[in-house]
C-alpha atoms as a PDB file:
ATOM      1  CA  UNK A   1       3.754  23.254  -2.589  1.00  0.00           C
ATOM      2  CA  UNK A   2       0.682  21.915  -4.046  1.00  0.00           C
ATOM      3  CA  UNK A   3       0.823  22.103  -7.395  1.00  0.00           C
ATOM      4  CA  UNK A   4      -0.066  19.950 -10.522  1.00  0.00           C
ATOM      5  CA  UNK A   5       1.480  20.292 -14.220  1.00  0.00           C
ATOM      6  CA  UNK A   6       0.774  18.747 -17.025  1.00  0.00           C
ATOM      7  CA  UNK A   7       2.515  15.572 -17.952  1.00  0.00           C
ATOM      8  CA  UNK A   8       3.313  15.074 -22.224  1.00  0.00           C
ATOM      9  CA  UNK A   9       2.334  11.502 -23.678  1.00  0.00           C
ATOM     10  CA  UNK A  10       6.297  11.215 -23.920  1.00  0.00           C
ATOM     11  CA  UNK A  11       7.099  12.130 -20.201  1.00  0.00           C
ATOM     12  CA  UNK A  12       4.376   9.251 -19.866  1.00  0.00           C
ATOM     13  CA  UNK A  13       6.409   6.841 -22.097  1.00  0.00           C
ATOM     14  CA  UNK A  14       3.593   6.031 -23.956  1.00  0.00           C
ATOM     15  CA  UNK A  15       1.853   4.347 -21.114  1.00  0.00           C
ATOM     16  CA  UNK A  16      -1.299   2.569 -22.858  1.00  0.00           C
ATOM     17  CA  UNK A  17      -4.525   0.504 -21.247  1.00  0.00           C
ATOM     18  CA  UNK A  18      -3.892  -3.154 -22.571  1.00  0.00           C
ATOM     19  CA  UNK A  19      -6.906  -3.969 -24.611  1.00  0.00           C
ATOM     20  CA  UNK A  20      -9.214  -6.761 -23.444  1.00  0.00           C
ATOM     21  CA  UNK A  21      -7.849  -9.774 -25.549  1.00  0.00           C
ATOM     22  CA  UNK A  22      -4.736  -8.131 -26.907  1.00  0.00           C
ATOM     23  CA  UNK A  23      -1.580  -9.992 -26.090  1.00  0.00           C
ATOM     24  CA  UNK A  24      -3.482 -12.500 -24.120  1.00  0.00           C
ATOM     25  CA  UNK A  25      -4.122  -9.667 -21.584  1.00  0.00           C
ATOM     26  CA  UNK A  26      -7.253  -8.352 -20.363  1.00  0.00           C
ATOM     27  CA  UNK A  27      -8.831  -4.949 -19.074  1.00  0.00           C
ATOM     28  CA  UNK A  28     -11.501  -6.178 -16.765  1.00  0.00           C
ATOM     29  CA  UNK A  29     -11.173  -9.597 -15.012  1.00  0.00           C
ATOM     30  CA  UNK A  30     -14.748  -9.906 -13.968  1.00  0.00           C
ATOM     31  CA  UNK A  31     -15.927 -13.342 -15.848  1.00  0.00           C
ATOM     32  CA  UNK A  32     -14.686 -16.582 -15.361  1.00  0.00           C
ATOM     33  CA  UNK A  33     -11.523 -18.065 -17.594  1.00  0.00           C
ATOM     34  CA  UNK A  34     -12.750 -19.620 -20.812  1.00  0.00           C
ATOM     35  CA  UNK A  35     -10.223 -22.061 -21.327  1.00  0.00           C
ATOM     36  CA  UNK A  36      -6.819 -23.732 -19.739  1.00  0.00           C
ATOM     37  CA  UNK A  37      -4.919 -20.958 -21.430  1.00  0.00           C
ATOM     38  CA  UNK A  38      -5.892 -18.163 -19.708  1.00  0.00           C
ATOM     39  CA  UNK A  39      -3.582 -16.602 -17.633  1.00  0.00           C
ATOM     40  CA  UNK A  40      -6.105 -16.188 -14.388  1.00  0.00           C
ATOM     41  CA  UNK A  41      -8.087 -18.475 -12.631  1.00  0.00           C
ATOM     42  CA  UNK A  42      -9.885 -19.041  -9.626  1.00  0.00           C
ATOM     43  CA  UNK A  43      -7.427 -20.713  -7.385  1.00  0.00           C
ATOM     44  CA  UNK A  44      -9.219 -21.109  -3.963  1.00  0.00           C
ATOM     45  CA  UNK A  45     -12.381 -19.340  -2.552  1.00  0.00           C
ATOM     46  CA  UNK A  46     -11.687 -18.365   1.120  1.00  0.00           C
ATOM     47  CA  UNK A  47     -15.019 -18.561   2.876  1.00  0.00           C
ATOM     48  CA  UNK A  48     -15.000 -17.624   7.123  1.00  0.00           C
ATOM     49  CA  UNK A  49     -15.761 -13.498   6.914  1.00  0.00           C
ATOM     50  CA  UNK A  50     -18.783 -12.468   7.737  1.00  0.00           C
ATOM     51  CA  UNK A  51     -18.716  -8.879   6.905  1.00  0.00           C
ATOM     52  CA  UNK A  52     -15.559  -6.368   4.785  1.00  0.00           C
ATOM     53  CA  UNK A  53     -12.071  -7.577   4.461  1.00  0.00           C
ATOM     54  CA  UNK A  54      -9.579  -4.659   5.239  1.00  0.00           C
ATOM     55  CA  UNK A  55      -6.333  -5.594   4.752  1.00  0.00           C
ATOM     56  CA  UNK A  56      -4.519  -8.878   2.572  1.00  0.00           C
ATOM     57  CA  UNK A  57      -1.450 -10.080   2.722  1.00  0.00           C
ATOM     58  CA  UNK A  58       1.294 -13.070   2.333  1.00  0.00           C
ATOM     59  CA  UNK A  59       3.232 -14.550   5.420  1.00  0.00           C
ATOM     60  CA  UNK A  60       7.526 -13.805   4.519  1.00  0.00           C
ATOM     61  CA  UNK A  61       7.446 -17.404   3.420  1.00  0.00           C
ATOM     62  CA  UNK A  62       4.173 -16.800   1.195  1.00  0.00           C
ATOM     63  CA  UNK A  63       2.565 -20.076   2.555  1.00  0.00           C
ATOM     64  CA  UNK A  64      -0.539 -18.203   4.346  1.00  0.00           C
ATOM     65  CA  UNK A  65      -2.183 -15.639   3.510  1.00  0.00           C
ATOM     66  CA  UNK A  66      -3.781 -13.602   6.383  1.00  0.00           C
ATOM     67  CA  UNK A  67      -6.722 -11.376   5.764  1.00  0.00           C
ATOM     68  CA  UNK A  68      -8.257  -8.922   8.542  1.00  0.00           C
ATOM     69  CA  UNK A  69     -12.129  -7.877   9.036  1.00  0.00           C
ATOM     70  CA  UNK A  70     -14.580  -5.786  10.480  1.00  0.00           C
ATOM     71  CA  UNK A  71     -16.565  -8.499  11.902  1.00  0.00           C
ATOM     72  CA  UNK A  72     -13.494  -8.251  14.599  1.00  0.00           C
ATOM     73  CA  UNK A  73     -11.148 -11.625  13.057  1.00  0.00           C
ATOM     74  CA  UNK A  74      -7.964 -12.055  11.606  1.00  0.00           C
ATOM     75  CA  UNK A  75      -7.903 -15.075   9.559  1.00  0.00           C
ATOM     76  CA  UNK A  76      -4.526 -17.304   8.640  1.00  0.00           C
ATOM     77  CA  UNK A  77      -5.355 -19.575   5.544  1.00  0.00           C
ATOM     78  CA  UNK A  78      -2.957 -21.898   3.623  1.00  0.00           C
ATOM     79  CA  UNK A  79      -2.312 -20.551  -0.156  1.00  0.00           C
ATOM     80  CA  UNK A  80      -1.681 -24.237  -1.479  1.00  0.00           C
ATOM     81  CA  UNK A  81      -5.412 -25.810   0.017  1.00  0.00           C
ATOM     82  CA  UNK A  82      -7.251 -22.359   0.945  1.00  0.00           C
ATOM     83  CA  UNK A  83      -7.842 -24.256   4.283  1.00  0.00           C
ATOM     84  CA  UNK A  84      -8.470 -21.781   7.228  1.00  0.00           C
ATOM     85  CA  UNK A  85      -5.717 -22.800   9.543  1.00  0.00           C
ATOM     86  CA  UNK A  86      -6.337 -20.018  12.430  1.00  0.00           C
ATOM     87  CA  UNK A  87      -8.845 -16.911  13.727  1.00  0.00           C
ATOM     88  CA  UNK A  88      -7.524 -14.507  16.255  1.00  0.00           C
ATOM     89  CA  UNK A  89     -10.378 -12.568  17.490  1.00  0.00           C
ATOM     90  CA  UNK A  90     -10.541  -9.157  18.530  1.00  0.00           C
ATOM     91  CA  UNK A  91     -12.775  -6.566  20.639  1.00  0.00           C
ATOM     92  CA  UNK A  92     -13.734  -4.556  17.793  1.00  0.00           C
ATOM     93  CA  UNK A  93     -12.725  -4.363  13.893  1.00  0.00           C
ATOM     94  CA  UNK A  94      -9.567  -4.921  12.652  1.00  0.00           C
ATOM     95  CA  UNK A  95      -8.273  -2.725  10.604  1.00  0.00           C
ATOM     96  CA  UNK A  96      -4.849  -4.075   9.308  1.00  0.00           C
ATOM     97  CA  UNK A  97      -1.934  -5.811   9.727  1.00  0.00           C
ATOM     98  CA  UNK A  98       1.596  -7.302   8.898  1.00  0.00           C
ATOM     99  CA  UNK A  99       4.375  -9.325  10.322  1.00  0.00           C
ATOM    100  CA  UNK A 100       7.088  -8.085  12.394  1.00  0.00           C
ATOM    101  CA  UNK A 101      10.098  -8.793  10.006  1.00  0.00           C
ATOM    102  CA  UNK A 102      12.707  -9.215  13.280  1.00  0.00           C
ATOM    103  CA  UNK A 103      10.037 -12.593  14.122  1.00  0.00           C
ATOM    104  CA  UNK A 104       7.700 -13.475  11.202  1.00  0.00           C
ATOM    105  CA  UNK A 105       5.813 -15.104  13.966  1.00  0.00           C
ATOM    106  CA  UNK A 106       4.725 -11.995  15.469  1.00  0.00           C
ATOM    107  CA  UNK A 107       1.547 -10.271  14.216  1.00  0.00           C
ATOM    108  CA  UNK A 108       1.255  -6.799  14.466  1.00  0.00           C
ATOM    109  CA  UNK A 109      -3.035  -6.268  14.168  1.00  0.00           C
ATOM    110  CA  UNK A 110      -4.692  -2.753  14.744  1.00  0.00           C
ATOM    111  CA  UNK A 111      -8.583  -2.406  15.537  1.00  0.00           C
ATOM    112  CA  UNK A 112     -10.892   0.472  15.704  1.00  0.00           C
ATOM    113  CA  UNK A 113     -10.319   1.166  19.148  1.00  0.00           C
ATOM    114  CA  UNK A 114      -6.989   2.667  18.327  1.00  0.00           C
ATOM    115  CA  UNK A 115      -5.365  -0.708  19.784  1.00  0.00           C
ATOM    116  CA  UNK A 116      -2.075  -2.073  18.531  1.00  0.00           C
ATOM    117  CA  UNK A 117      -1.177  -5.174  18.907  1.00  0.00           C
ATOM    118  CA  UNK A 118       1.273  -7.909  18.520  1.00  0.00           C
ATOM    119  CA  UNK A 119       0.397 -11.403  18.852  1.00  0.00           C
ATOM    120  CA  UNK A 120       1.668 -14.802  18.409  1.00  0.00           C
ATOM    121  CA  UNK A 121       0.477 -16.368  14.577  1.00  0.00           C
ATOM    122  CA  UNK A 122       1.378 -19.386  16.115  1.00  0.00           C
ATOM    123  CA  UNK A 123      -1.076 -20.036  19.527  1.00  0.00           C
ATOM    124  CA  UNK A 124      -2.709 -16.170  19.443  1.00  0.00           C
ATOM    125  CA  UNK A 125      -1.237 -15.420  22.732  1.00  0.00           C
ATOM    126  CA  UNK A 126      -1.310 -11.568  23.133  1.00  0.00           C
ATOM    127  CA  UNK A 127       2.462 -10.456  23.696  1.00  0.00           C
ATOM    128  CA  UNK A 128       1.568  -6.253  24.119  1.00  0.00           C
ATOM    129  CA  UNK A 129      -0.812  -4.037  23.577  1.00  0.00           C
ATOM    130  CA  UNK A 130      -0.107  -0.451  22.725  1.00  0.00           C
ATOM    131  CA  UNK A 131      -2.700   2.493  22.838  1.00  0.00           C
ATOM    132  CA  UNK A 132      -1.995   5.330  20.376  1.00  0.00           C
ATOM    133  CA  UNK A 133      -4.199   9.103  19.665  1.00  0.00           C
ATOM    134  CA  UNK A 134      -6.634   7.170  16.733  1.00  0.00           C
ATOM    135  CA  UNK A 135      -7.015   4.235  15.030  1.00  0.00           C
ATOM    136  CA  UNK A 136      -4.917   2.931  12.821  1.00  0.00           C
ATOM    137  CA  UNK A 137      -5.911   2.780   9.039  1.00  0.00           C
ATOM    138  CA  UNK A 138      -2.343   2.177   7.617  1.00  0.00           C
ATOM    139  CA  UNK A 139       1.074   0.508   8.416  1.00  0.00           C
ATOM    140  CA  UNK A 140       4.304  -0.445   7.193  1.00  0.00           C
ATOM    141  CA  UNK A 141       7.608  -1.113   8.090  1.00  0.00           C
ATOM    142  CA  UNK A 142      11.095   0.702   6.822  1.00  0.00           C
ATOM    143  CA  UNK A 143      13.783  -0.926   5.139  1.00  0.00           C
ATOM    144  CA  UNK A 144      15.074  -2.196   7.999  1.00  0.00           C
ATOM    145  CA  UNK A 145      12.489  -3.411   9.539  1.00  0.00           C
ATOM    146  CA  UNK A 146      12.922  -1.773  13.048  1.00  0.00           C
ATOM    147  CA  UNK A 147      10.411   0.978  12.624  1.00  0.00           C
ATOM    148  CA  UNK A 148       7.300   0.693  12.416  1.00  0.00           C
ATOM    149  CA  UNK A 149       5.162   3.860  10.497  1.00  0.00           C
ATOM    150  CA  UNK A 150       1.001   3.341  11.704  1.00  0.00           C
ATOM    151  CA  UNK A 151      -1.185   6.231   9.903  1.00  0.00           C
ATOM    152  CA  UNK A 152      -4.010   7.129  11.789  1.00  0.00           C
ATOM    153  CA  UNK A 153      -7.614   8.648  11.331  1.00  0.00           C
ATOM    154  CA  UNK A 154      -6.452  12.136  12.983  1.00  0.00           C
ATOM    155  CA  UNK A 155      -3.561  12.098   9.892  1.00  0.00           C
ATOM    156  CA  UNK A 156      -1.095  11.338  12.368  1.00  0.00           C
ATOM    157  CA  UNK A 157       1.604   8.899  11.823  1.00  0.00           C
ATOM    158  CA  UNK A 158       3.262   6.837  14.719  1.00  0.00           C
ATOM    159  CA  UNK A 159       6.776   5.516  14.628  1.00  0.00           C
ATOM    160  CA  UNK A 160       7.075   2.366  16.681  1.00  0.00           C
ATOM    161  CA  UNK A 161      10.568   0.727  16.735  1.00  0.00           C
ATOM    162  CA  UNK A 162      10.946  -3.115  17.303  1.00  0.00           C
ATOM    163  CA  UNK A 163      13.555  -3.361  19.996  1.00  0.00           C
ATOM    164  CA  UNK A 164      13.077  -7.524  20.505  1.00  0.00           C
ATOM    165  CA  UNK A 165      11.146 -10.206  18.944  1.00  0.00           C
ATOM    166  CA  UNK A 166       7.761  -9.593  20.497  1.00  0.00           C
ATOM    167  CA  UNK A 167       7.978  -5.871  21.442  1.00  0.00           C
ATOM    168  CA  UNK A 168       7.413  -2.053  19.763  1.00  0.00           C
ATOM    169  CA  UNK A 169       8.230   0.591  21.869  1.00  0.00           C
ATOM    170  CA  UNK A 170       6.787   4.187  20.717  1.00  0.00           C
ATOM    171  CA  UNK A 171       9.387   6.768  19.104  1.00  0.00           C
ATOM    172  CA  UNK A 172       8.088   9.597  17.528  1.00  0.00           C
ATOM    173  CA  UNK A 173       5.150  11.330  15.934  1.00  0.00           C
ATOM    174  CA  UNK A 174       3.839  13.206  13.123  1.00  0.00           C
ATOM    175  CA  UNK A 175       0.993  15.035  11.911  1.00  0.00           C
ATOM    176  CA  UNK A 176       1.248  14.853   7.975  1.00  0.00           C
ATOM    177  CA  UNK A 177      -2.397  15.248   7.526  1.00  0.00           C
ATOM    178  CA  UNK A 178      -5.892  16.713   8.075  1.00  0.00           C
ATOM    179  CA  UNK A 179      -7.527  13.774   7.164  1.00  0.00           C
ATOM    180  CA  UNK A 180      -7.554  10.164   7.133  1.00  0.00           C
ATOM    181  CA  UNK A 181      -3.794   8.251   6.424  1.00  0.00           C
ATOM    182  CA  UNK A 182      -5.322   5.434   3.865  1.00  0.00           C
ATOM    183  CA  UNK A 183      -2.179   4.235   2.344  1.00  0.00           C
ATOM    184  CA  UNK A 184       1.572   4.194   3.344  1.00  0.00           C
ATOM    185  CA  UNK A 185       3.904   3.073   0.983  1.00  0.00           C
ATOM    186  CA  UNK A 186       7.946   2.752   1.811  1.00  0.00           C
ATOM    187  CA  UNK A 187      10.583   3.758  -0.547  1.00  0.00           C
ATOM    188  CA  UNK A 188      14.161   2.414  -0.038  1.00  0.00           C
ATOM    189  CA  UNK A 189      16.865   4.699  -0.981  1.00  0.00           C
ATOM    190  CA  UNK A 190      16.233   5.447  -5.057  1.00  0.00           C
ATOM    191  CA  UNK A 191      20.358   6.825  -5.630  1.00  0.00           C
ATOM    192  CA  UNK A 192      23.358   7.907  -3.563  1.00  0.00           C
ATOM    193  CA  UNK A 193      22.707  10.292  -1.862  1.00  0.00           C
ATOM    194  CA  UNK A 194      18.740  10.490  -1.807  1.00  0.00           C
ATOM    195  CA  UNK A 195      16.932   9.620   1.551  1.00  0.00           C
ATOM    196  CA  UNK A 196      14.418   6.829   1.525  1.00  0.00           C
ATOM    197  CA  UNK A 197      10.828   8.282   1.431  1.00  0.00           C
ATOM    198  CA  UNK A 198       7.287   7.189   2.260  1.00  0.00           C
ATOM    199  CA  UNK A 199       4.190   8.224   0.074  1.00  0.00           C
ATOM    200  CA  UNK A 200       0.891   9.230   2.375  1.00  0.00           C
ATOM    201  CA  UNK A 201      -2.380   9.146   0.987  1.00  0.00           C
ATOM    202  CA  UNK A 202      -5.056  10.985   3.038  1.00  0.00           C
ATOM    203  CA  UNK A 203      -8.385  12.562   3.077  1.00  0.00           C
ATOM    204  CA  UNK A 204      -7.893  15.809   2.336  1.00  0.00           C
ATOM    205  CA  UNK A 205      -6.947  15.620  -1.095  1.00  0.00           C
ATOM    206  CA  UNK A 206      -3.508  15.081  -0.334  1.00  0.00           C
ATOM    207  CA  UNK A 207      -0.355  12.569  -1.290  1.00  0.00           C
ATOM    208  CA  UNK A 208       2.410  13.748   0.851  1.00  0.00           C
ATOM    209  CA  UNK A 209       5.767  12.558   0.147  1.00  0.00           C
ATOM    210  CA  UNK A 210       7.859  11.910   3.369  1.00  0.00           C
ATOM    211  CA  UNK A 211      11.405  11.588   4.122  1.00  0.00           C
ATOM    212  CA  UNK A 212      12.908   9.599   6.446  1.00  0.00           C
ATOM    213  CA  UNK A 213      15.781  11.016   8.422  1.00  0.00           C
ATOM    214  CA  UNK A 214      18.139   8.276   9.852  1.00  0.00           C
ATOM    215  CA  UNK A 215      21.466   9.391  11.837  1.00  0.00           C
ATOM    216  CA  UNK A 216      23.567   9.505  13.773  1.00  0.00           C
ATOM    217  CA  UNK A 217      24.018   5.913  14.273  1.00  0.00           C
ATOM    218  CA  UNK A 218      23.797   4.093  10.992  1.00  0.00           C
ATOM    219  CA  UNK A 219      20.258   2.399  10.618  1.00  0.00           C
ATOM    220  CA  UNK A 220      18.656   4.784  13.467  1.00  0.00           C
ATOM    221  CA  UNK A 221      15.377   6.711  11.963  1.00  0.00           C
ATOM    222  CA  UNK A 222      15.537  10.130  13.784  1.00  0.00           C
ATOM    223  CA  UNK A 223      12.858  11.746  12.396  1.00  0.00           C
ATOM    224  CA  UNK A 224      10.460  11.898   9.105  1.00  0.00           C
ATOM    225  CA  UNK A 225      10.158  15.183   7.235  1.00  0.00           C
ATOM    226  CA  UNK A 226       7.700  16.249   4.453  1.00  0.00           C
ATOM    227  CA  UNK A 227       9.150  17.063   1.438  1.00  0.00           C
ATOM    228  CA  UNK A 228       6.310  18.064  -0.779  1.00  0.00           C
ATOM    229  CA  UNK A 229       2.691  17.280  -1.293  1.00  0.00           C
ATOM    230  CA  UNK A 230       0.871  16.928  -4.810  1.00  0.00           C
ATOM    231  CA  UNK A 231      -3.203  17.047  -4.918  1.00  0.00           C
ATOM    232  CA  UNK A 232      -5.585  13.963  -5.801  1.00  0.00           C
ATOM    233  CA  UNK A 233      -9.508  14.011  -5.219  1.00  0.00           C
ATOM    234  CA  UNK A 234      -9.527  12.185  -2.191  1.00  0.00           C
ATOM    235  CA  UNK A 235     -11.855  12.918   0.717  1.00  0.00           C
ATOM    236  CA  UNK A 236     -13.660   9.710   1.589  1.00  0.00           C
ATOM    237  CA  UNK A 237     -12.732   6.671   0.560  1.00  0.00           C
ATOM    238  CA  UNK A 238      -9.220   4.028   0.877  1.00  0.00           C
ATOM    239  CA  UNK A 239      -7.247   5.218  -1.847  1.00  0.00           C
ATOM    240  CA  UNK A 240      -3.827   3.977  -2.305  1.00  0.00           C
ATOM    241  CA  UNK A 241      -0.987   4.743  -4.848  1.00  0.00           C
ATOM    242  CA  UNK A 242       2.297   2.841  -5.323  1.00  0.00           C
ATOM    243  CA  UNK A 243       5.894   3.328  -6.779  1.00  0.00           C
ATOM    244  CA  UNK A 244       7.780   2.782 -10.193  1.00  0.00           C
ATOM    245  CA  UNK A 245      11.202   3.445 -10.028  1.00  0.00           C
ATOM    246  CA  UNK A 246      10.986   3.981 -13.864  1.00  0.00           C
ATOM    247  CA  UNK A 247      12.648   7.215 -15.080  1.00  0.00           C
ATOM    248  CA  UNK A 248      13.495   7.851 -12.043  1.00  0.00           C
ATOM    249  CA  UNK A 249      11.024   7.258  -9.991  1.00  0.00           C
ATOM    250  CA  UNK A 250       6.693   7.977 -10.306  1.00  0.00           C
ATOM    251  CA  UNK A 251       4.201   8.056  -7.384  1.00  0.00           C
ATOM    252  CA  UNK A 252       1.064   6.537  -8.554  1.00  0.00           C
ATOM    253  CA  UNK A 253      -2.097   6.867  -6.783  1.00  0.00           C
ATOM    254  CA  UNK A 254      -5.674   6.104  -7.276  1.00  0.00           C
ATOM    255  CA  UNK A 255      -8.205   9.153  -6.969  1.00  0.00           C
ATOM    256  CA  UNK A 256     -11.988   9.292  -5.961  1.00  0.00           C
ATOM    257  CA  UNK A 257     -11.960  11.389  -9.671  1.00  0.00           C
ATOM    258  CA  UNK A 258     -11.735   8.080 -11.826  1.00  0.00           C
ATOM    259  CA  UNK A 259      -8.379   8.995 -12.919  1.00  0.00           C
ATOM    260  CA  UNK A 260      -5.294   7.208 -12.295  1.00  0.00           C
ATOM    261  CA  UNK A 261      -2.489  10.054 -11.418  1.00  0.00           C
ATOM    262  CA  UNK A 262       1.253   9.904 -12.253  1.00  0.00           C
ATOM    263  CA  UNK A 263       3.800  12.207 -10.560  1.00  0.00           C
ATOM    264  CA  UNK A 264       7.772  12.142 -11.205  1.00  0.00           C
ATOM    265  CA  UNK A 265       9.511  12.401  -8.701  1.00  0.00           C
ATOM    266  CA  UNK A 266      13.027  13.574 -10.277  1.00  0.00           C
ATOM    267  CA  UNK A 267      13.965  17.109  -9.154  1.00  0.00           C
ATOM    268  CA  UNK A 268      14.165  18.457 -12.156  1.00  0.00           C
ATOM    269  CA  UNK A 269      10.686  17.268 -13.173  1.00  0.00           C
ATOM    270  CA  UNK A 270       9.177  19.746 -10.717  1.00  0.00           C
ATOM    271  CA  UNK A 271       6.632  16.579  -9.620  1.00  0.00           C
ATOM    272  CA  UNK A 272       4.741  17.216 -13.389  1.00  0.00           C
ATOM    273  CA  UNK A 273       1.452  14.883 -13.398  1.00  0.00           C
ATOM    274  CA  UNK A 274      -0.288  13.396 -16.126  1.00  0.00           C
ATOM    275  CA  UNK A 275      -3.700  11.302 -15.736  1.00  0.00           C
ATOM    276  CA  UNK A 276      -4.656   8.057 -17.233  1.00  0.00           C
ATOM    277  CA  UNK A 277      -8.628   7.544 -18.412  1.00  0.00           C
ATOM    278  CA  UNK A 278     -10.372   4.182 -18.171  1.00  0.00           C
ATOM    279  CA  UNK A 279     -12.557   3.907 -14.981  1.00  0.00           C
ATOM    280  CA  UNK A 280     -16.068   4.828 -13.955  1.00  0.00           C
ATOM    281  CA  UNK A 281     -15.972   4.630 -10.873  1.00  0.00           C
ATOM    282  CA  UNK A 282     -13.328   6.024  -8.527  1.00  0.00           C
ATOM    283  CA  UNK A 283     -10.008   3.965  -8.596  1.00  0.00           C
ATOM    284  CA  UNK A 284      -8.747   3.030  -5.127  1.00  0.00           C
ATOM    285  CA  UNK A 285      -5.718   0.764  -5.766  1.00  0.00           C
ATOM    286  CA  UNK A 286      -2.587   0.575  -7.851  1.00  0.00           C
ATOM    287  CA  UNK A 287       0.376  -1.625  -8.113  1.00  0.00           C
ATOM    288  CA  UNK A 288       3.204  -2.066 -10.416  1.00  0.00           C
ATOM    289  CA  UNK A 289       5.053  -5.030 -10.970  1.00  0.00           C
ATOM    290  CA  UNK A 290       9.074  -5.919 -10.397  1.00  0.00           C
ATOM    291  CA  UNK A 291      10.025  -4.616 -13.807  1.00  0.00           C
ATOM    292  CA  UNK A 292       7.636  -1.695 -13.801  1.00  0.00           C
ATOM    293  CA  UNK A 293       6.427  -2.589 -16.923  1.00  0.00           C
ATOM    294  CA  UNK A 294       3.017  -3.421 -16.025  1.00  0.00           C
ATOM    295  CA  UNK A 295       0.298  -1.319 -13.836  1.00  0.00           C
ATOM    296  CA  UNK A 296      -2.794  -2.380 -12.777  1.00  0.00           C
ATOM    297  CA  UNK A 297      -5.640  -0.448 -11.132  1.00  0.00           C
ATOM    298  CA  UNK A 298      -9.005  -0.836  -9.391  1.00  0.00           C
ATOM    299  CA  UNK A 299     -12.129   0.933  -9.163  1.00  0.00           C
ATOM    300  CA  UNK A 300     -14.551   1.000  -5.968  1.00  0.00           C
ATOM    301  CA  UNK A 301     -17.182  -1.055  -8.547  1.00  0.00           C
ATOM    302  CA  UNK A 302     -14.617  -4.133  -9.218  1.00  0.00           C
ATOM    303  CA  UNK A 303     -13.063  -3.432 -12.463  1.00  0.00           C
ATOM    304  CA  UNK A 304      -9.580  -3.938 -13.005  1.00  0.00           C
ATOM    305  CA  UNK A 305      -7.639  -2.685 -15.482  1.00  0.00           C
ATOM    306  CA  UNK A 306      -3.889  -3.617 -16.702  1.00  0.00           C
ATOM    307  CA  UNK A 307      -1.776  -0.467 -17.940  1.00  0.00           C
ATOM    308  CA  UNK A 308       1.577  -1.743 -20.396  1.00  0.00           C
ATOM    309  CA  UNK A 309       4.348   0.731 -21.215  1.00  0.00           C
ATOM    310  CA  UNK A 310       5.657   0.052 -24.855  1.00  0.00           C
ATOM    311  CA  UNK A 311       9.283  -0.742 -25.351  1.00  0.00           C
ATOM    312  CA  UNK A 312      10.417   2.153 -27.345  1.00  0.00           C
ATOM    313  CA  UNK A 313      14.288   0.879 -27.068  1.00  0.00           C
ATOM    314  CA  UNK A 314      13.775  -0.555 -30.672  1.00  0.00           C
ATOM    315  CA  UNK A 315      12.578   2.091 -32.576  1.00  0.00           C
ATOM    316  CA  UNK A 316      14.793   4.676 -34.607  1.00  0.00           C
END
């Protein structure tokens, strides 16, 4: 199952790095806008951390921003001012978290003592705590919003339904890896027919791609079942990857190699891979935006780079 093909420049629709300066775009965004027309700037600086961020993210509404630490706080700050508006502190680290999309004033916050749990964004009052094998590195919700999927440092992943405002109750396991879960990303349903999927990064050189199994009852997830796994250097640090739906679909992911992979995800395509070139340092996030016309990836040493697909729909 682990294989890795080699991708053509044309199966990679002319995917190219966007020159620093070209098209008022930019390659590395690490000095400070030169004039009003630039097209980023320093909004706010968020100052209350003492030590690493782990995890950042917008409220539903996208009027706070909360951002999780290992010097054991989560943080709520206001996007429009940047003022700190609340700190919920923990017994150790935190290690990530997101809202519970049945009540986006529930916080769902995991720390390094393999603790889960949910808490009011509102007054911090602790609502449940839930104890699971590991701590957890990675979450995210499914479609629907009921089930929670929490990766784990023994490459387990925990399926935690919602069943009221201000509770998870534990549903099912699965060991997808041997390593570390860094990254789980959620896949709705890509075509009739298709199951939505999940894409695992994890320490041992490993994105797995995961199906999720819903049934009998519409909206139920049963179980998850891998489907495949495709090799990227990975045996240390966060990496990440993302989804295009492009073509018919990509899985993206960083790599502790410098290289930015690519792997379609069409049947017929056999998950071929092709590599993009620009860091020197190893790349641990990527992102695509709405339209998938734009990529953009980061390396462990702060560069950025911005990837643009040409629009070949004009030419002969």
């Amino acid at each position: 199952e682990m294989e890795r093909a080699q991708m053509s420049k044309d199966e990679l629709d002319q995917i190219q790095s966007a020159a620093p300066g070209a098209s008022g775009t930019r390659s590395e965004w690490d000095s400070p806008p030169s004039s009003d027309n630039d097209l980023v700037f320093v909004h706010h600086r968020l100052t209350g951390h003492s030590r690493a961020v782990t995890s950042i993210f917008f409220s539903p509404t996208e009027d706070q921003l909360v951002t999780t630490s290992i010097d054991k706080c989560a943080r709520l700050w206001n996007v429009d001012s940047g003022e700190l508006m609340k700190t919920f502190t923990d017994s150790s680290a935190n290690l990530g978290a997101a809202f519970l999309p049945s009540n986006p004033k529930v916080l769902v916050a995991a720390n390094s003592n393999a603790v889960v749990r949910l808490l009011n964004a509102d007054n911090g009052i602790v609502h449940q705590k839930l104890k699971v094998d590991s701590e957890v590195r990675a979450m995210r919700f499914d479609g629907t919003g009921k089930y929670l999927m929490a990766g784990t440092k023994a490459g387990n992943i925990h399926v935690l339904e919602a069943i009221d405002g201000a509770t998870l109750k534990f549903k099912f396991r699965l060991t997808v890896a041997r390593g570390v879960i860094t990254c789980i990303t959620f896949v709705p349903s890509p075509e009739e027919g298709r199951n939505p999927f999940v894409l695992v990064n994890s320490c041992d050189d490993i994105v797995s791609i995961v199906d999720c199994l819903y049934g009998p009852a519409p909206g139920v997830l049963c179980r998850l079942q891998v489907q495949h796994r495709v090799k990227v250097a990975n045996a240390l640090l966060p990496v990440r990857c993302c989804y295009s739906s492009f073509g018919g679909g990509y899985l993206i992911s960083g790599s502790e190699d410098k290289e930015v992979y690519v792997f379609a995800l069409r049947k017929e395509m056999h998950y071929k891979s092709g590599s993009l070139a620009h860091h020197r340092a190893p790349v641990l996030s990527v992102a695509t935006n709405r339209t998938d016309t734009l990529l953009v990836s980061a390396d462990s040493q702060g560069s950025i780079a911005l990837w643009r697909r040409h629009d070949c729909s004009q030419l002969p």
